[in-house]
Protein backbone atom coordinates (compact mmCIF):
# COMPACT_ATOMS: atom_id res chain seq x y z
CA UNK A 1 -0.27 43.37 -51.96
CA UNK A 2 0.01 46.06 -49.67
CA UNK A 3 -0.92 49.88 -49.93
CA UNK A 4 -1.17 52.81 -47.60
CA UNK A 5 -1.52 56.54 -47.20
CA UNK A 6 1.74 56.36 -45.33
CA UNK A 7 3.65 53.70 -47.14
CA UNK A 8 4.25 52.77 -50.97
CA UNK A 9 2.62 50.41 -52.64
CA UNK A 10 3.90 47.21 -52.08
CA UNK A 11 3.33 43.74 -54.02
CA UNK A 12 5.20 40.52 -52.71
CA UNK A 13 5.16 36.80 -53.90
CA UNK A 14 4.77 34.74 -50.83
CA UNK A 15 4.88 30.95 -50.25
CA UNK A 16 4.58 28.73 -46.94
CA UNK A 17 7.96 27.09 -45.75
CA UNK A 18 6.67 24.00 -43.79
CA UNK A 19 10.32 23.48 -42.12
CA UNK A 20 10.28 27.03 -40.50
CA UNK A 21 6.26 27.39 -39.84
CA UNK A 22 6.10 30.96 -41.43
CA UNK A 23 5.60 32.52 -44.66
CA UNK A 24 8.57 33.88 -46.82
CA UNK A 25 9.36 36.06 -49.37
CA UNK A 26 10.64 35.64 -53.10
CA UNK A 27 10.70 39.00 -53.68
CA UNK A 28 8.86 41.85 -55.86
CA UNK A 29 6.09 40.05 -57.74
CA UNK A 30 6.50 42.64 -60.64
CA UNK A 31 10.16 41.71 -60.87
CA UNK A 32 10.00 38.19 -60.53
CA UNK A 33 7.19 38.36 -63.44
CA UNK A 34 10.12 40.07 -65.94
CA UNK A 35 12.63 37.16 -64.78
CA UNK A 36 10.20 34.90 -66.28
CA UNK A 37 8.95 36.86 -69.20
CA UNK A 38 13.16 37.70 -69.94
CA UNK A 39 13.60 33.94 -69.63
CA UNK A 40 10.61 33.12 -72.01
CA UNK A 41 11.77 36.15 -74.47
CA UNK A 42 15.47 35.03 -74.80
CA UNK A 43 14.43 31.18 -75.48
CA UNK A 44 11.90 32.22 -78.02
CA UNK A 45 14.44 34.13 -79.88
CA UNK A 46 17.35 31.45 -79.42
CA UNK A 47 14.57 29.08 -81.15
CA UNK A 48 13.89 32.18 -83.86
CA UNK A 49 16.88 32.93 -84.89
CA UNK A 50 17.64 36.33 -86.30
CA UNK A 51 14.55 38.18 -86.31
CA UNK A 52 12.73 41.85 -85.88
CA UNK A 53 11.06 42.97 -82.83
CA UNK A 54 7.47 42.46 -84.59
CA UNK A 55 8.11 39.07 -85.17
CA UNK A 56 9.44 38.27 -81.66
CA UNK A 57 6.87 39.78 -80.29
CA UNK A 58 4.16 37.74 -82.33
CA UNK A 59 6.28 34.44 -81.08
CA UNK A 60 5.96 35.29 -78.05
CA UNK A 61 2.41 36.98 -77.13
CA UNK A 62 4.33 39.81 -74.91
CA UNK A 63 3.32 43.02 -75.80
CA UNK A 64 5.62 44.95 -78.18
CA UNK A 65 6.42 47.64 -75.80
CA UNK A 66 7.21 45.27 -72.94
CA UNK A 67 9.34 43.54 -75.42
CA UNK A 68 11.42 46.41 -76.51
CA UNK A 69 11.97 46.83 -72.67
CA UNK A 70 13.32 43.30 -72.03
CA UNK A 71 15.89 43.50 -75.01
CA UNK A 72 17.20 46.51 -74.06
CA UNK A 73 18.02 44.74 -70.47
CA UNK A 74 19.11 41.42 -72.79
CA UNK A 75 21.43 43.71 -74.77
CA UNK A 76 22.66 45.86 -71.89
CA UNK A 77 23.64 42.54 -69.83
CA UNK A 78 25.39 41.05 -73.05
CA UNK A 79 23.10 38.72 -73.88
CA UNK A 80 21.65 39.76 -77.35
CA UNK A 81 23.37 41.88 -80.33
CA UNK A 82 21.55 43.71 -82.05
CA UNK A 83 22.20 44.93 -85.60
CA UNK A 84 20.06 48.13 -87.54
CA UNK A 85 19.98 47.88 -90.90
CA UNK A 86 17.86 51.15 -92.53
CA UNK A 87 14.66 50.91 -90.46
CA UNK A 88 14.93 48.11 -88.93
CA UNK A 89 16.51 46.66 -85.93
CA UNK A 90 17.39 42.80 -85.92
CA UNK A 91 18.13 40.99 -82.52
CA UNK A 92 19.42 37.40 -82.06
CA UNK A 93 21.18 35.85 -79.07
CA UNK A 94 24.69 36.61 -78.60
CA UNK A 95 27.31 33.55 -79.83
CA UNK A 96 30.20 32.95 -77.30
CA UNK A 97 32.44 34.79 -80.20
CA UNK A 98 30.51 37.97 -80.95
């Protein structure tokens, strides 16, 4: 983690390559932390089934506000379908044919 009066916040995962003696990068901690929490959402609901957000969200333990985020990215990139019926929203993981 980095911060400065002159420079943005910054926040990095780092690990130590032994071949090249020097530290690299994988990238944005924050965004590498959604990777894995988009990963864990779309397996839980694959294992679910067709279900609302409430109920992913208990499956899962990620916040229900952080989960509405990650579908929305699931749905945009064609992963999910979504279907609202009244009130409520239903999500499940997109079949080859849908």
């Amino acid at each position: 983690m980095g911060r400065g009066r002159d420079i943005e916040d910054i926040d990095y995962e780092l690990f130590w390559d032994p071949d090249t003696w020097c530290w690299q990068c994988k990238g944005n901690s924050s965004e590498l932390k959604i990777v894995g929490q988009k990963r864990e959402a779309l397996d839980a609901l694959a294992s679910l089934g067709r279900t609302r957000l409430t109920d992913w969200a208990t499956a899962t333990g990620i916040d229900k506000g952080n989960l509405y985020r990650i579908a929305s990215n699931l749905w945009t990139e064609g992963f999910i379908h979504k279907d609202t019926i009244g009130k409520d929203t239903y999500y499940e993981v997109k079949q080859p044919n849908n």
